[in-house]
C-alpha atoms as a PDB file:
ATOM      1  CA  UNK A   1       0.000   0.000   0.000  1.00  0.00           C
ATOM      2  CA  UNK A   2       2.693   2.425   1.243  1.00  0.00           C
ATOM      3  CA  UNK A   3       4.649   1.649  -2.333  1.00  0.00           C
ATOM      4  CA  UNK A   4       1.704   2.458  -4.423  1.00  0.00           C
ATOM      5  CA  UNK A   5       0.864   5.744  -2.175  1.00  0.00           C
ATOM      6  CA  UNK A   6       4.244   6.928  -3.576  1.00  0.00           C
ATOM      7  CA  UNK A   7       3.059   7.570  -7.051  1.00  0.00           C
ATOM      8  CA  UNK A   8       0.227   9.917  -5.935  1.00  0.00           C
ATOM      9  CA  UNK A   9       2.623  11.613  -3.245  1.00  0.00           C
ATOM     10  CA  UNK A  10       5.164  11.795  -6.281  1.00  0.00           C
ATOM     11  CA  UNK A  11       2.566  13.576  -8.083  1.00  0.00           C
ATOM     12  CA  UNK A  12       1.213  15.708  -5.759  1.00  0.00           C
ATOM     13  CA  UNK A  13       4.847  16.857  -3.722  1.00  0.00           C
ATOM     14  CA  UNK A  14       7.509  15.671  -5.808  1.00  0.00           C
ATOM     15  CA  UNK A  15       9.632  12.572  -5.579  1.00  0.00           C
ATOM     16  CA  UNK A  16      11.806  13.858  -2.446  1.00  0.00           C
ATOM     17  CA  UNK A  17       8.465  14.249  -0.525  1.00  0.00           C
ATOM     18  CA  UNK A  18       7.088  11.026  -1.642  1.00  0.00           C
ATOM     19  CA  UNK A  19      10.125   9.126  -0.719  1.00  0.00           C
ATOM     20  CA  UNK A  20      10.455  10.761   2.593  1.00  0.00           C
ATOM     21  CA  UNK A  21       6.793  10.131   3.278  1.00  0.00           C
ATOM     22  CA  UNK A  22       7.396   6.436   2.476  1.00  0.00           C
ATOM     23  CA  UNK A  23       9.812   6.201   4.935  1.00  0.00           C
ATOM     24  CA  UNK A  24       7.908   7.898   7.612  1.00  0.00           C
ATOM     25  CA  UNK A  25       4.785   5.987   7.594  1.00  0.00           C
ATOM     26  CA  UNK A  26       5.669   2.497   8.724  1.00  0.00           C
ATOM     27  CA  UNK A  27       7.265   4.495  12.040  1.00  0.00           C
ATOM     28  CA  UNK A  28       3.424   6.101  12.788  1.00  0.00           C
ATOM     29  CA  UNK A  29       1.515   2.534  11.714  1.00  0.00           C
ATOM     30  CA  UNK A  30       3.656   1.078  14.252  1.00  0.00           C
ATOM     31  CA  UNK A  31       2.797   3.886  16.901  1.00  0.00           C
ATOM     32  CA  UNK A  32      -0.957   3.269  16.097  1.00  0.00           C
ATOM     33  CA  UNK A  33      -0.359  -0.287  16.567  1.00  0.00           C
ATOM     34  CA  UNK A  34       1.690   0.157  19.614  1.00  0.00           C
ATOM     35  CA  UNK A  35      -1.597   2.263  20.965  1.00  0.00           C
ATOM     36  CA  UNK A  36      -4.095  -0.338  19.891  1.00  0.00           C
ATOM     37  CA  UNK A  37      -2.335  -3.246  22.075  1.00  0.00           C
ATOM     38  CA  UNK A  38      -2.303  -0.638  25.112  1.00  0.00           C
ATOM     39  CA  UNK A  39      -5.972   0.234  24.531  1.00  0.00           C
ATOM     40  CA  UNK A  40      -6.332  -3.532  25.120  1.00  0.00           C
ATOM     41  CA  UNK A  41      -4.609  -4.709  27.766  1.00  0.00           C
ATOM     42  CA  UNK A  42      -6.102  -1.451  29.320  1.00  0.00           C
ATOM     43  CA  UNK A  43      -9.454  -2.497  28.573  1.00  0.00           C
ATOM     44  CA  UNK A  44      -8.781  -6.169  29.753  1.00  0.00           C
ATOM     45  CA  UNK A  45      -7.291  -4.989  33.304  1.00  0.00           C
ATOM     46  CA  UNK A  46     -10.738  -3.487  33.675  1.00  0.00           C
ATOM     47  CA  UNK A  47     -12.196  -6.284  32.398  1.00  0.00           C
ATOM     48  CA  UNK A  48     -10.559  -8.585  35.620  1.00  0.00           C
ATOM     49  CA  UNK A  49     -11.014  -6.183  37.856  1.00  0.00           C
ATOM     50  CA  UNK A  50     -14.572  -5.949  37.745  1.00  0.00           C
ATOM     51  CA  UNK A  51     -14.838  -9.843  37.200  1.00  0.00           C
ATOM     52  CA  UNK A  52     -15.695 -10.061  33.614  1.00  0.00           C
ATOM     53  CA  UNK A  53     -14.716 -12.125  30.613  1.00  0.00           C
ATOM     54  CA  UNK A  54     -11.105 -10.955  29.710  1.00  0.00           C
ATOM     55  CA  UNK A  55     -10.289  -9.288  26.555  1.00  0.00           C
ATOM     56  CA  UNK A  56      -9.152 -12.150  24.205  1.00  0.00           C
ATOM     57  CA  UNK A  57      -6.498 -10.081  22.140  1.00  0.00           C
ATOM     58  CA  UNK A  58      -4.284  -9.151  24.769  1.00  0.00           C
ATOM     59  CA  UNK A  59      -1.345 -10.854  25.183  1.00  0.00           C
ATOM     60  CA  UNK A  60       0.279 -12.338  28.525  1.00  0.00           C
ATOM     61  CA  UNK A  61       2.200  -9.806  30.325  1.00  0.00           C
ATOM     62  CA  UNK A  62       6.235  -9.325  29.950  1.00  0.00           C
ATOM     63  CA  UNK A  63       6.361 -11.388  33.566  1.00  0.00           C
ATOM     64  CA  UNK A  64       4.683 -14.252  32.550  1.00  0.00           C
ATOM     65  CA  UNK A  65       6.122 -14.301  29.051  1.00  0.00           C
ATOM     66  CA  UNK A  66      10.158 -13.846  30.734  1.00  0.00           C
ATOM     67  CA  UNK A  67       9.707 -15.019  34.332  1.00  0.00           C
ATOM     68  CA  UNK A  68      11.950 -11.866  35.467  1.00  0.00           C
ATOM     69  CA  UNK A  69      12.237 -13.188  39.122  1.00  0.00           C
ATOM     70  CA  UNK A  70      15.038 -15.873  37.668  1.00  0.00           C
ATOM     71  CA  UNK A  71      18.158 -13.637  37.439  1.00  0.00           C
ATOM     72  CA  UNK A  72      19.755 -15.196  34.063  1.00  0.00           C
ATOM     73  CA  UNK A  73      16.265 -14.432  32.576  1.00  0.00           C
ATOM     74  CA  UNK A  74      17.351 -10.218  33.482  1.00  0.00           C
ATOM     75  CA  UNK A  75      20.960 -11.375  31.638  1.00  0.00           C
ATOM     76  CA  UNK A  76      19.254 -12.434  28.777  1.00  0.00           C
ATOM     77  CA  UNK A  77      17.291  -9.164  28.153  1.00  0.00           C
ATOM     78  CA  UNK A  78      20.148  -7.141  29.103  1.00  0.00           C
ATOM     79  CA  UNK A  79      22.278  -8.812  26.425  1.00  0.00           C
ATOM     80  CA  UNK A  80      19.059  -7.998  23.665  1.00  0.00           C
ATOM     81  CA  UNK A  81      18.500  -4.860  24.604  1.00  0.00           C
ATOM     82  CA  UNK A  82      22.467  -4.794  23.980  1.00  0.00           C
ATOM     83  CA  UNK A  83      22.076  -6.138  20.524  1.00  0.00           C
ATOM     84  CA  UNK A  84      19.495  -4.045  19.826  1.00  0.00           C
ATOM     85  CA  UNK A  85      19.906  -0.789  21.058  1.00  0.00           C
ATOM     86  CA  UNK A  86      23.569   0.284  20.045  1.00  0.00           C
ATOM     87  CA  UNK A  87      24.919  -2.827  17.804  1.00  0.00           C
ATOM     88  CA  UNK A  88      21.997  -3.145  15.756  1.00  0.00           C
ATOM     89  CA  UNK A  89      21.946   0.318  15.064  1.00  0.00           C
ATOM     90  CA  UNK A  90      25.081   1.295  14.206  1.00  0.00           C
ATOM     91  CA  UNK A  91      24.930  -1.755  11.499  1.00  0.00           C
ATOM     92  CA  UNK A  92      21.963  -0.794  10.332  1.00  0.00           C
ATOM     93  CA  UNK A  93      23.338   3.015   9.676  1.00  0.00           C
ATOM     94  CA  UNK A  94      26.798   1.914   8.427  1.00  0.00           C
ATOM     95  CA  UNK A  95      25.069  -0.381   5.640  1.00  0.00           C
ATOM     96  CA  UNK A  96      21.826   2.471   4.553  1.00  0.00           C
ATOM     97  CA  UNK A  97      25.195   5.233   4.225  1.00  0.00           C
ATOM     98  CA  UNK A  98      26.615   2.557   2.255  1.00  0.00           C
ATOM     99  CA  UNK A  99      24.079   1.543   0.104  1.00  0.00           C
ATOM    100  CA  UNK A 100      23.065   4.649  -0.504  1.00  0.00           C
ATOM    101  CA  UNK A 101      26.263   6.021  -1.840  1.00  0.00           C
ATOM    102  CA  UNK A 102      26.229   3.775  -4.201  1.00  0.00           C
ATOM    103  CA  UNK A 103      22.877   5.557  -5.552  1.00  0.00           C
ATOM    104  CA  UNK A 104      23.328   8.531  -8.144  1.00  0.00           C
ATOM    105  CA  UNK A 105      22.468  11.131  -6.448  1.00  0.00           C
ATOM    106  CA  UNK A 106      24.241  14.265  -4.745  1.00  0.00           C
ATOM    107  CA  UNK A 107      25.552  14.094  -1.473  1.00  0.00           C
ATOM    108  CA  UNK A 108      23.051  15.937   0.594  1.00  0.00           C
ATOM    109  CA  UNK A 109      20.063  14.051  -0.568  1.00  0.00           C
ATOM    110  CA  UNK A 110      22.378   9.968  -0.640  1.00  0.00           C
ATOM    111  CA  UNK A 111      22.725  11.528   3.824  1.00  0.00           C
ATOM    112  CA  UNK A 112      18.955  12.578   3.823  1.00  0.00           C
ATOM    113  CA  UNK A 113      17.907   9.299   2.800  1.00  0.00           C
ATOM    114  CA  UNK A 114      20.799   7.217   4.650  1.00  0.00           C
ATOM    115  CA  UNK A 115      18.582   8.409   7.596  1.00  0.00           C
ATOM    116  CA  UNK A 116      15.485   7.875   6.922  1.00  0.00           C
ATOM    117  CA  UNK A 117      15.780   4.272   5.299  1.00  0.00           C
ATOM    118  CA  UNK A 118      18.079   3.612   8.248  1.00  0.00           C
ATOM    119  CA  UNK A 119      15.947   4.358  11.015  1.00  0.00           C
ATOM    120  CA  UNK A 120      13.607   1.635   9.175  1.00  0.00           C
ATOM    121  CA  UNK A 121      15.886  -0.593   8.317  1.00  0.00           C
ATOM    122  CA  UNK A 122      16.923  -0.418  11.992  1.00  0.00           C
ATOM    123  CA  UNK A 123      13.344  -1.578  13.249  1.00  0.00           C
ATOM    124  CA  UNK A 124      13.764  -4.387  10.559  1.00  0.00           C
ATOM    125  CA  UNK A 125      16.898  -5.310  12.048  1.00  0.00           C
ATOM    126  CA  UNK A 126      16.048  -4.907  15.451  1.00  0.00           C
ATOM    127  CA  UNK A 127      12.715  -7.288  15.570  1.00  0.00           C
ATOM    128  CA  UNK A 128      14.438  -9.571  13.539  1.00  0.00           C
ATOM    129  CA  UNK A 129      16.861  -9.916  16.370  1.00  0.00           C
ATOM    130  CA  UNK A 130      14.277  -9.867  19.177  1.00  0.00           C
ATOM    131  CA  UNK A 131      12.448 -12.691  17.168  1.00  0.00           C
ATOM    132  CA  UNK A 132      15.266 -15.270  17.315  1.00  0.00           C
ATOM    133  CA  UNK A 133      16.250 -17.725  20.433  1.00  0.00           C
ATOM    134  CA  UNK A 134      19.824 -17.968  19.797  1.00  0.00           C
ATOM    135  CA  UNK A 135      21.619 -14.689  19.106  1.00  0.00           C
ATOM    136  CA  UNK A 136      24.590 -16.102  17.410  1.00  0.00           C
ATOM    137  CA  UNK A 137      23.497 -16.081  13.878  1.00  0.00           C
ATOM    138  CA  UNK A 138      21.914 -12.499  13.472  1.00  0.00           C
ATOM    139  CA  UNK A 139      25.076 -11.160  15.533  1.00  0.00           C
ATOM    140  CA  UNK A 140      27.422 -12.862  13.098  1.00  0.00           C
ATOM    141  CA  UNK A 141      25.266 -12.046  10.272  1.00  0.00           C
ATOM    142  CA  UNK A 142      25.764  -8.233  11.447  1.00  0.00           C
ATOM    143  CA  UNK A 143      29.065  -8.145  12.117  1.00  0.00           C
ATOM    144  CA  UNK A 144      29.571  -9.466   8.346  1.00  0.00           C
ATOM    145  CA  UNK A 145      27.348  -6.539   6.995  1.00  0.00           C
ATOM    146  CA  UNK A 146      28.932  -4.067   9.126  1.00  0.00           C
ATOM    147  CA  UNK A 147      32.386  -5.315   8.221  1.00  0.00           C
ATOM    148  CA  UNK A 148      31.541  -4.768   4.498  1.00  0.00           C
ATOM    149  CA  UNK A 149      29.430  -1.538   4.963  1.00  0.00           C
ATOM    150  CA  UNK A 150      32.496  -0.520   6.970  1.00  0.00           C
ATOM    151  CA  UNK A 151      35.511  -1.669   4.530  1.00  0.00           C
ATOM    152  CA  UNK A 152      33.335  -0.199   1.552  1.00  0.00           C
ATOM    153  CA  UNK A 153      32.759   3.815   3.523  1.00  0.00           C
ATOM    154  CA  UNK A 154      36.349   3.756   4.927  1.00  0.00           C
ATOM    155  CA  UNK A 155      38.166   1.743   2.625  1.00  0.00           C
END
Protein backbone atom coordinates (compact mmCIF):
# COMPACT_ATOMS: atom_id res chain seq x y z
CA UNK A 1 0.00 0.00 0.00
CA UNK A 2 2.69 2.42 1.24
CA UNK A 3 4.65 1.65 -2.33
CA UNK A 4 1.70 2.46 -4.42
CA UNK A 5 0.86 5.74 -2.18
CA UNK A 6 4.24 6.93 -3.58
CA UNK A 7 3.06 7.57 -7.05
CA UNK A 8 0.23 9.92 -5.94
CA UNK A 9 2.62 11.61 -3.24
CA UNK A 10 5.16 11.79 -6.28
CA UNK A 11 2.57 13.58 -8.08
CA UNK A 12 1.21 15.71 -5.76
CA UNK A 13 4.85 16.86 -3.72
CA UNK A 14 7.51 15.67 -5.81
CA UNK A 15 9.63 12.57 -5.58
CA UNK A 16 11.81 13.86 -2.45
CA UNK A 17 8.47 14.25 -0.52
CA UNK A 18 7.09 11.03 -1.64
CA UNK A 19 10.12 9.13 -0.72
CA UNK A 20 10.46 10.76 2.59
CA UNK A 21 6.79 10.13 3.28
CA UNK A 22 7.40 6.44 2.48
CA UNK A 23 9.81 6.20 4.94
CA UNK A 24 7.91 7.90 7.61
CA UNK A 25 4.79 5.99 7.59
CA UNK A 26 5.67 2.50 8.72
CA UNK A 27 7.27 4.50 12.04
CA UNK A 28 3.42 6.10 12.79
CA UNK A 29 1.51 2.53 11.71
CA UNK A 30 3.66 1.08 14.25
CA UNK A 31 2.80 3.89 16.90
CA UNK A 32 -0.96 3.27 16.10
CA UNK A 33 -0.36 -0.29 16.57
CA UNK A 34 1.69 0.16 19.61
CA UNK A 35 -1.60 2.26 20.97
CA UNK A 36 -4.10 -0.34 19.89
CA UNK A 37 -2.34 -3.25 22.07
CA UNK A 38 -2.30 -0.64 25.11
CA UNK A 39 -5.97 0.23 24.53
CA UNK A 40 -6.33 -3.53 25.12
CA UNK A 41 -4.61 -4.71 27.77
CA UNK A 42 -6.10 -1.45 29.32
CA UNK A 43 -9.45 -2.50 28.57
CA UNK A 44 -8.78 -6.17 29.75
CA UNK A 45 -7.29 -4.99 33.30
CA UNK A 46 -10.74 -3.49 33.68
CA UNK A 47 -12.20 -6.28 32.40
CA UNK A 48 -10.56 -8.58 35.62
CA UNK A 49 -11.01 -6.18 37.86
CA UNK A 50 -14.57 -5.95 37.75
CA UNK A 51 -14.84 -9.84 37.20
CA UNK A 52 -15.69 -10.06 33.61
CA UNK A 53 -14.72 -12.12 30.61
CA UNK A 54 -11.10 -10.95 29.71
CA UNK A 55 -10.29 -9.29 26.55
CA UNK A 56 -9.15 -12.15 24.21
CA UNK A 57 -6.50 -10.08 22.14
CA UNK A 58 -4.28 -9.15 24.77
CA UNK A 59 -1.35 -10.85 25.18
CA UNK A 60 0.28 -12.34 28.53
CA UNK A 61 2.20 -9.81 30.33
CA UNK A 62 6.23 -9.32 29.95
CA UNK A 63 6.36 -11.39 33.57
CA UNK A 64 4.68 -14.25 32.55
CA UNK A 65 6.12 -14.30 29.05
CA UNK A 66 10.16 -13.85 30.73
CA UNK A 67 9.71 -15.02 34.33
CA UNK A 68 11.95 -11.87 35.47
CA UNK A 69 12.24 -13.19 39.12
CA UNK A 70 15.04 -15.87 37.67
CA UNK A 71 18.16 -13.64 37.44
CA UNK A 72 19.76 -15.20 34.06
CA UNK A 73 16.26 -14.43 32.58
CA UNK A 74 17.35 -10.22 33.48
CA UNK A 75 20.96 -11.38 31.64
CA UNK A 76 19.25 -12.43 28.78
CA UNK A 77 17.29 -9.16 28.15
CA UNK A 78 20.15 -7.14 29.10
CA UNK A 79 22.28 -8.81 26.43
CA UNK A 80 19.06 -8.00 23.67
CA UNK A 81 18.50 -4.86 24.60
CA UNK A 82 22.47 -4.79 23.98
CA UNK A 83 22.08 -6.14 20.52
CA UNK A 84 19.50 -4.04 19.83
CA UNK A 85 19.91 -0.79 21.06
CA UNK A 86 23.57 0.28 20.05
CA UNK A 87 24.92 -2.83 17.80
CA UNK A 88 22.00 -3.15 15.76
CA UNK A 89 21.95 0.32 15.06
CA UNK A 90 25.08 1.29 14.21
CA UNK A 91 24.93 -1.75 11.50
CA UNK A 92 21.96 -0.79 10.33
CA UNK A 93 23.34 3.01 9.68
CA UNK A 94 26.80 1.91 8.43
CA UNK A 95 25.07 -0.38 5.64
CA UNK A 96 21.83 2.47 4.55
CA UNK A 97 25.19 5.23 4.22
CA UNK A 98 26.61 2.56 2.25
CA UNK A 99 24.08 1.54 0.10
CA UNK A 100 23.07 4.65 -0.50
CA UNK A 101 26.26 6.02 -1.84
CA UNK A 102 26.23 3.78 -4.20
CA UNK A 103 22.88 5.56 -5.55
CA UNK A 104 23.33 8.53 -8.14
CA UNK A 105 22.47 11.13 -6.45
CA UNK A 106 24.24 14.26 -4.75
CA UNK A 107 25.55 14.09 -1.47
CA UNK A 108 23.05 15.94 0.59
CA UNK A 109 20.06 14.05 -0.57
CA UNK A 110 22.38 9.97 -0.64
CA UNK A 111 22.73 11.53 3.82
CA UNK A 112 18.95 12.58 3.82
CA UNK A 113 17.91 9.30 2.80
CA UNK A 114 20.80 7.22 4.65
CA UNK A 115 18.58 8.41 7.60
CA UNK A 116 15.48 7.88 6.92
CA UNK A 117 15.78 4.27 5.30
CA UNK A 118 18.08 3.61 8.25
CA UNK A 119 15.95 4.36 11.01
CA UNK A 120 13.61 1.64 9.17
CA UNK A 121 15.89 -0.59 8.32
CA UNK A 122 16.92 -0.42 11.99
CA UNK A 123 13.34 -1.58 13.25
CA UNK A 124 13.76 -4.39 10.56
CA UNK A 125 16.90 -5.31 12.05
CA UNK A 126 16.05 -4.91 15.45
CA UNK A 127 12.72 -7.29 15.57
CA UNK A 128 14.44 -9.57 13.54
CA UNK A 129 16.86 -9.92 16.37
CA UNK A 130 14.28 -9.87 19.18
CA UNK A 131 12.45 -12.69 17.17
CA UNK A 132 15.27 -15.27 17.31
CA UNK A 133 16.25 -17.73 20.43
CA UNK A 134 19.82 -17.97 19.80
CA UNK A 135 21.62 -14.69 19.11
CA UNK A 136 24.59 -16.10 17.41
CA UNK A 137 23.50 -16.08 13.88
CA UNK A 138 21.91 -12.50 13.47
CA UNK A 139 25.08 -11.16 15.53
CA UNK A 140 27.42 -12.86 13.10
CA UNK A 141 25.27 -12.05 10.27
CA UNK A 142 25.76 -8.23 11.45
CA UNK A 143 29.07 -8.14 12.12
CA UNK A 144 29.57 -9.47 8.35
CA UNK A 145 27.35 -6.54 7.00
CA UNK A 146 28.93 -4.07 9.13
CA UNK A 147 32.39 -5.32 8.22
CA UNK A 148 31.54 -4.77 4.50
CA UNK A 149 29.43 -1.54 4.96
CA UNK A 150 32.50 -0.52 6.97
CA UNK A 151 35.51 -1.67 4.53
CA UNK A 152 33.33 -0.20 1.55
CA UNK A 153 32.76 3.82 3.52
CA UNK A 154 36.35 3.76 4.93
CA UNK A 155 38.17 1.74 2.63
Amino acid sequence: MIALATLPWTLAHGIEFAVMYAFLVPGILAWVFVGRQWFIATKNQVAKRHDKKPVTEARRPVTEVYQLHHPQRWLVLLLRTAMVLPYAGAVSLLATVALTDLLPLIKNDTLVLALLAGSLVWGIVASWLLAQTSLLRPVAALAVVGLLSALYLFG
